[in-house]
N, C-alpha and C. Protein backbone atom coordinates (compact mmCIF):
# COMPACT_ATOMS: atom_id res chain seq x y z
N UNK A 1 82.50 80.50 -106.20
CA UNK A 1 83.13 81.20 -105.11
C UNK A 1 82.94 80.39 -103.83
N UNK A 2 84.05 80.20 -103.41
CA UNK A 2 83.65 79.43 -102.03
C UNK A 2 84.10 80.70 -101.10
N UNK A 3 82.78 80.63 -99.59
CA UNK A 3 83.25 81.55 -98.49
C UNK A 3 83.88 80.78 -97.47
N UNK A 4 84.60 80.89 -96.79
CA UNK A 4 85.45 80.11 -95.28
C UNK A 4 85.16 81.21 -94.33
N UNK A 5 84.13 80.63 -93.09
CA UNK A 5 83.46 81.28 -92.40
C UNK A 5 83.37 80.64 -90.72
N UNK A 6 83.21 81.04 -89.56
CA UNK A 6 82.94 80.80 -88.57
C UNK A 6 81.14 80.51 -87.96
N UNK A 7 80.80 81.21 -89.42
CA UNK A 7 79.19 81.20 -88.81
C UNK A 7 78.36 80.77 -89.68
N UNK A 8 77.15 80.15 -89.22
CA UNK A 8 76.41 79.78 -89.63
C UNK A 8 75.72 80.65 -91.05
N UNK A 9 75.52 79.07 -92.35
CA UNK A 9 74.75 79.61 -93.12
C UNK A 9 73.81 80.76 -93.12
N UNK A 10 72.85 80.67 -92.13
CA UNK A 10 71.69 81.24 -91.50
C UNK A 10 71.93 82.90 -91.74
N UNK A 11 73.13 82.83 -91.18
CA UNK A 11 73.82 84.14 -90.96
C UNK A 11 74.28 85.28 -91.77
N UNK A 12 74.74 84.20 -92.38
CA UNK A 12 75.68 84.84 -93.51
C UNK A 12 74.61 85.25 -94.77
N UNK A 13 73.67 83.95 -95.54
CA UNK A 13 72.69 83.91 -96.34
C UNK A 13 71.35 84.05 -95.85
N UNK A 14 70.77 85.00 -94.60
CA UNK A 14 69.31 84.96 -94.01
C UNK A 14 68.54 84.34 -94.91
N UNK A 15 67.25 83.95 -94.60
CA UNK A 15 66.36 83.29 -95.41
C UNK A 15 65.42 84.42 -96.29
N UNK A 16 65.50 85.68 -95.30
CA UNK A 16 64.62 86.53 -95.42
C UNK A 16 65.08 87.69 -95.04
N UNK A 17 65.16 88.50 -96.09
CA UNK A 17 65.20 90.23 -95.82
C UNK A 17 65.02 90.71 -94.70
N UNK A 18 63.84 90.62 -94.61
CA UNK A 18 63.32 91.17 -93.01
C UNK A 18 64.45 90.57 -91.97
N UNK A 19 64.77 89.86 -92.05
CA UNK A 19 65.98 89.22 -90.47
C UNK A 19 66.70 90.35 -90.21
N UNK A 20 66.77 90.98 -91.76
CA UNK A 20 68.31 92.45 -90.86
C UNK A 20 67.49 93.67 -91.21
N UNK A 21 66.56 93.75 -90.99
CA UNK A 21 65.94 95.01 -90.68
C UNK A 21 65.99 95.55 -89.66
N UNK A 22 65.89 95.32 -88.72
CA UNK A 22 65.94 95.83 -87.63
C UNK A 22 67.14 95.55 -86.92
N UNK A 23 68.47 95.64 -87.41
CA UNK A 23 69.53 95.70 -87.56
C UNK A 23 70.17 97.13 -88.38
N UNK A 24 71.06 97.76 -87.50
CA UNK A 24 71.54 99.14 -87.56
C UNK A 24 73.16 98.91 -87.61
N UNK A 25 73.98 99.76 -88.54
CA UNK A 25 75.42 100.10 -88.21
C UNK A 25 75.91 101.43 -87.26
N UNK A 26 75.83 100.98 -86.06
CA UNK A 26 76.51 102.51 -85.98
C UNK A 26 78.24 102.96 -85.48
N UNK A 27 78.36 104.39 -86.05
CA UNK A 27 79.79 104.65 -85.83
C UNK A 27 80.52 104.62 -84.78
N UNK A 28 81.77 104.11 -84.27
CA UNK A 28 82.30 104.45 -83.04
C UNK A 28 83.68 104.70 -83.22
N UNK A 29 84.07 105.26 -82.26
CA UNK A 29 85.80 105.59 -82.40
C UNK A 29 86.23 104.52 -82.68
N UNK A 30 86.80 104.09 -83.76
CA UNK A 30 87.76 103.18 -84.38
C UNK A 30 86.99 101.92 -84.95
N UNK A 31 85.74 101.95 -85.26
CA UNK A 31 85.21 101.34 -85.84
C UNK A 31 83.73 101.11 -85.93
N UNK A 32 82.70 99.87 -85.67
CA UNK A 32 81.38 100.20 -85.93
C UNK A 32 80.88 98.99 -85.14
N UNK A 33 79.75 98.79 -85.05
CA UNK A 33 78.82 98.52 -84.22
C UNK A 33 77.46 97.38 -85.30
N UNK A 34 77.49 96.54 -84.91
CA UNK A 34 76.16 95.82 -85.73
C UNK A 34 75.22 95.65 -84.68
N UNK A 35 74.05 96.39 -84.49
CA UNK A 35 73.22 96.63 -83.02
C UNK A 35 71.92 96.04 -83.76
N UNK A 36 71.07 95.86 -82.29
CA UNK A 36 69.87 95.34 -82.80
C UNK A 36 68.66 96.54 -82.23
N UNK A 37 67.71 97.27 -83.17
CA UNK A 37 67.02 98.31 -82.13
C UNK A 37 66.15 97.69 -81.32
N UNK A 38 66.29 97.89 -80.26
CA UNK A 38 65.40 97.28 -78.61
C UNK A 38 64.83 98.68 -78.27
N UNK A 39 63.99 99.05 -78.62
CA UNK A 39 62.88 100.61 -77.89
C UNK A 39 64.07 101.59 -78.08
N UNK A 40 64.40 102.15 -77.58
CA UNK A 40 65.45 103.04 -77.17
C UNK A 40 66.70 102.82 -77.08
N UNK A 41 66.76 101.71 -76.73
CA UNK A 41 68.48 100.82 -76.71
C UNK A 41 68.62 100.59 -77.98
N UNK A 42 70.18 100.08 -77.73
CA UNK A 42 70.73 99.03 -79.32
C UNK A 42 71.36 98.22 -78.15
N UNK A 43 71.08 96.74 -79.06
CA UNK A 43 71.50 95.69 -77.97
C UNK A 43 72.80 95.18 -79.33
N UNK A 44 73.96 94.85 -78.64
CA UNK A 44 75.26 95.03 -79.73
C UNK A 44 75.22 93.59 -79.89
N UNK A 45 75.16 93.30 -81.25
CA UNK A 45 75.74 91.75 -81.72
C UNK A 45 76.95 91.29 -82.55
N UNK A 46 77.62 92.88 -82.64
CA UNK A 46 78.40 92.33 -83.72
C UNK A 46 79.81 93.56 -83.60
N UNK A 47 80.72 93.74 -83.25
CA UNK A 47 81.86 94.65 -83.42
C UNK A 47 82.47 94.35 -84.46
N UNK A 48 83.02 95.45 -85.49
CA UNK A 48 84.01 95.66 -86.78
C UNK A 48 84.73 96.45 -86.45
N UNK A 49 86.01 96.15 -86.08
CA UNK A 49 87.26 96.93 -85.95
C UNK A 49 88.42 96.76 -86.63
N UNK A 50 89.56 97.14 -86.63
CA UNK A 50 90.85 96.16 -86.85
C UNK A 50 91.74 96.31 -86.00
N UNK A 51 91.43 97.29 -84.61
CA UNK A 51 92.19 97.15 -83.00
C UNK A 51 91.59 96.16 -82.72
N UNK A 52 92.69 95.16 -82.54
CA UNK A 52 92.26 93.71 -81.40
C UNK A 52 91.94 94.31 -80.09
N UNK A 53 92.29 95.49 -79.60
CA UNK A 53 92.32 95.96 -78.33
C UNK A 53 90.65 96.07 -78.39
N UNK A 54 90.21 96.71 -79.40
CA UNK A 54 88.47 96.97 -78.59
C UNK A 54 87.95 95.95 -78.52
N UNK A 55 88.54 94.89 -78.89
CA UNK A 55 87.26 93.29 -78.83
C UNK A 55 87.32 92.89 -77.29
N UNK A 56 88.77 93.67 -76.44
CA UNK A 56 88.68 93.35 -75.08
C UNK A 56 88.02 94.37 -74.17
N UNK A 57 87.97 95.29 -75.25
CA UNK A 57 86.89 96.15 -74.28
C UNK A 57 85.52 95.72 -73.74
N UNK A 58 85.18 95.40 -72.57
CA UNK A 58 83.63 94.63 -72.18
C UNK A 58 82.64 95.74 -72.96
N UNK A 59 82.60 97.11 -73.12
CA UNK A 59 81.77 98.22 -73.12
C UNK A 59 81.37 97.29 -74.55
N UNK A 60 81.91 96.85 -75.43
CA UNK A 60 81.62 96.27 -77.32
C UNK A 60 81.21 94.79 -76.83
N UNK A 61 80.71 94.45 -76.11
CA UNK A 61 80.87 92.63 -75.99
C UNK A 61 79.14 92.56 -76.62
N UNK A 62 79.11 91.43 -77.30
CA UNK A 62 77.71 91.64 -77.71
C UNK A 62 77.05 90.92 -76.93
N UNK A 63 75.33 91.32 -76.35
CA UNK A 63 74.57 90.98 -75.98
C UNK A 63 74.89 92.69 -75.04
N UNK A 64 75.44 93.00 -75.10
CA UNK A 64 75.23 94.40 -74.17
C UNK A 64 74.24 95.34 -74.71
N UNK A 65 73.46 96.02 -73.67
CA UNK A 65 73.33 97.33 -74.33
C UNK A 65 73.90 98.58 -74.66
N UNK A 66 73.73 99.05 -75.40
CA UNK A 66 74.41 100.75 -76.57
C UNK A 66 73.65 101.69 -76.48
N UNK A 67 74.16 102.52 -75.82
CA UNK A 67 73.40 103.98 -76.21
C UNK A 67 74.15 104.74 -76.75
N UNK A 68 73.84 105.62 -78.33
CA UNK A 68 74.97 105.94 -79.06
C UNK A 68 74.53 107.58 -78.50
């Protein structure tokens, strides 16, 4: 199987389980959220949609913080 990808091995194949543990999906109108838990926050690294429109929304840009 070959994958065709934008991102790094690292990413795609972690080395280690633990890397996405502390990694959460959460729901949002029209799609989902790949957050990282920070105390109380989710700091967003990752949007799944299939509106091109929310990727221009700044509120989904990752490195932001999420409060769901």
């Amino acid at each position: 199987m070959i994958l065709y990808t934008y991102q790094s091995s690292h990413t795609v194949f972690p080395p280690e389980e633990q890397d996405f543990t502390s990694y959460e999906m959460l729901e949002i109108p029209g799609g989902q959220l790949m957050c990282e838990k920070n105390g109380e926050d989710y700091i967003i690294c990752r949007l799944l949609a299939t509106d091109p429109n929310m990727y221009l929304n700044p509120k989904y840009t990752p490195g932001q913080k999420f409060k769901p």
